[in-house]
Protein backbone atom coordinates (compact mmCIF):
# COMPACT_ATOMS: atom_id res chain seq x y z
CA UNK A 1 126.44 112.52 73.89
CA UNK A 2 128.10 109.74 75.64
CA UNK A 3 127.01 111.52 79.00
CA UNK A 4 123.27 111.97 78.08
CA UNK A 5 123.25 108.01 77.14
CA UNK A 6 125.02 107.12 80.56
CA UNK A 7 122.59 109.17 82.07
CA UNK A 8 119.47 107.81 80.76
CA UNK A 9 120.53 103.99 80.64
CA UNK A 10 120.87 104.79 85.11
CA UNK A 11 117.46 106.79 84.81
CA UNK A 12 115.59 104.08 83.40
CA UNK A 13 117.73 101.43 85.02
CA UNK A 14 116.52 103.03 88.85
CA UNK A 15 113.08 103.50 87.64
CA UNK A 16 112.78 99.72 86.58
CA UNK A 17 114.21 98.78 89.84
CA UNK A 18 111.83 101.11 92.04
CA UNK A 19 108.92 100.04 90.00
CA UNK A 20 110.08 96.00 90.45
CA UNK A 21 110.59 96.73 94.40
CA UNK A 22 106.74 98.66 94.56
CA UNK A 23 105.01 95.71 92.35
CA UNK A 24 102.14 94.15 94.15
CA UNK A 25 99.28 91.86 92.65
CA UNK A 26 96.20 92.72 92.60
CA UNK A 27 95.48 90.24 94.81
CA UNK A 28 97.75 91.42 97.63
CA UNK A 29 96.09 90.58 101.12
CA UNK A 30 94.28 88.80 103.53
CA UNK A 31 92.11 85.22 102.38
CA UNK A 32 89.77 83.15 103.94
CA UNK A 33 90.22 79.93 102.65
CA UNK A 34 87.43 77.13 103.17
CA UNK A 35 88.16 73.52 101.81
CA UNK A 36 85.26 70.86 101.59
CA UNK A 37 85.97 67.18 100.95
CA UNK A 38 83.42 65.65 98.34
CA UNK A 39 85.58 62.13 98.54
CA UNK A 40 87.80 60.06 100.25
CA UNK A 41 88.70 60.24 104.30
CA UNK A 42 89.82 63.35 104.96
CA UNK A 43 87.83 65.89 107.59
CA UNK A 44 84.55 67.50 105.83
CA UNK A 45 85.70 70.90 106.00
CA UNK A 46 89.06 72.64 106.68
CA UNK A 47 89.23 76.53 107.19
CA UNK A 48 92.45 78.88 107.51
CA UNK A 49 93.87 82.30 106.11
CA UNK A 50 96.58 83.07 103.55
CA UNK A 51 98.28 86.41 102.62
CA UNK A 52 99.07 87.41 99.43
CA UNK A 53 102.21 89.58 98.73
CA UNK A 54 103.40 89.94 95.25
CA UNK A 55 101.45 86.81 94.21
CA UNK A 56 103.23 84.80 96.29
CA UNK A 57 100.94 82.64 99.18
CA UNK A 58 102.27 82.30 103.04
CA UNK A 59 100.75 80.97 105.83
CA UNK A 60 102.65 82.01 109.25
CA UNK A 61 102.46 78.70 111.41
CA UNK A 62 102.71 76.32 107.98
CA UNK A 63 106.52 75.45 107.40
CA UNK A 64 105.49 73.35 104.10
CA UNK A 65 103.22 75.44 102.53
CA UNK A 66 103.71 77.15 98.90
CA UNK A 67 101.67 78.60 96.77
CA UNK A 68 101.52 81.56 93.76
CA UNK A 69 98.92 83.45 92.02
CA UNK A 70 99.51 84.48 88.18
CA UNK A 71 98.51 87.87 87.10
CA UNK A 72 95.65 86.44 85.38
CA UNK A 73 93.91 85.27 88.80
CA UNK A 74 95.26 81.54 88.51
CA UNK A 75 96.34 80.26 91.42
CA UNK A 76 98.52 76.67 92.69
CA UNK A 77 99.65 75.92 96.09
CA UNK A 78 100.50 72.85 98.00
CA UNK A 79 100.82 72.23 101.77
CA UNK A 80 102.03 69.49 103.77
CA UNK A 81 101.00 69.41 107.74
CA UNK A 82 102.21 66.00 109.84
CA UNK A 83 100.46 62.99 107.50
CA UNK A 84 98.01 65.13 105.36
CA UNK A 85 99.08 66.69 102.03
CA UNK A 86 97.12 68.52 99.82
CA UNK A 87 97.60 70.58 96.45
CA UNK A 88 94.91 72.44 94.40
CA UNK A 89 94.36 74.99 91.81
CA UNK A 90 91.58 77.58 90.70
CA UNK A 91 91.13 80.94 89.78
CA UNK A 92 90.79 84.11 92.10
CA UNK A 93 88.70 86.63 90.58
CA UNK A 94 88.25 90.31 92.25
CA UNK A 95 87.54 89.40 95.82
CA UNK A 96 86.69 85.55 95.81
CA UNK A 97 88.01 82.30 94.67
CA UNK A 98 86.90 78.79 93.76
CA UNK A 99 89.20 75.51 92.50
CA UNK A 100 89.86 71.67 93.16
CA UNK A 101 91.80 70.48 95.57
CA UNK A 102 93.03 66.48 95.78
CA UNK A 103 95.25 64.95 98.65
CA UNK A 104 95.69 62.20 101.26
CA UNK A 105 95.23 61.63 105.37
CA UNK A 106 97.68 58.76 106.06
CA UNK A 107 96.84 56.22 103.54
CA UNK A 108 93.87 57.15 102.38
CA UNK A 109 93.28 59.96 99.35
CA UNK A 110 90.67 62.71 99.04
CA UNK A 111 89.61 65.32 97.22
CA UNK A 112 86.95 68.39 96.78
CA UNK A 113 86.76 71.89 96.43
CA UNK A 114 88.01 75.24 97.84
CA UNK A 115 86.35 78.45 97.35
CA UNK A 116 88.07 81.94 99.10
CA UNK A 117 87.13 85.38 100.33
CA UNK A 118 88.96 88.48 100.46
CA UNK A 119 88.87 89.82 104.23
């Protein structure tokens, strides 16, 4: 009996860690990412790709950039490039997005709103 136990605790102890290794969001991928400024002094429009792995947001040439996506399509991230910072949140729903986004260009604060594709 002790045997059967052993063996089924390691069973579903490997199966929890195989299925934990394979998890992906459903939002795994490639985004196009387009962010307008309604206020403030920052440029009018910026544009740039994330990936998605596992919920988590990267951006290969941004060292300060971070960013997650809940199960549930809700999504934060911040990034931080020379003087400009900027940190938003929205929802990501099948294969687009929209949210608000609110940051500064030197001294001077703006804010607006991002919407993304799926490529």
């Amino acid at each position: 009996m002790k045997k059967y136990l052993l063996s089924t605790a390691i069973s579903c102890a490997t199966l929890l860690l195989a299925t934990t290794a394979n998890a992906h969001s459903s939002y795994d991928g490639s985004w196009s990412l387009v962010f307008v400024t309604q206020r403030g002094v920052c440029d009018s429009t910026y544009n740039f790709s994330v990936n998605i792995n596992d919920g988590v947001l990267t951006h290969p040439n941004l060292v300060k950039f971070s960013g997650r996506v809940a199960k549930s399509g809700v999504v934060r991230a911040s990034v931080t490039v020379q003087d400009k910072y900027a940190s938003g949140s929205g929802t990501l729903t099948g294969d687009s997005g929209r949210g608000m986004w609110s940051g500064r260009a030197g001294s001077g604060r703006c804010s607006g709103y991002w919407t993304a594709q799926r490529n």
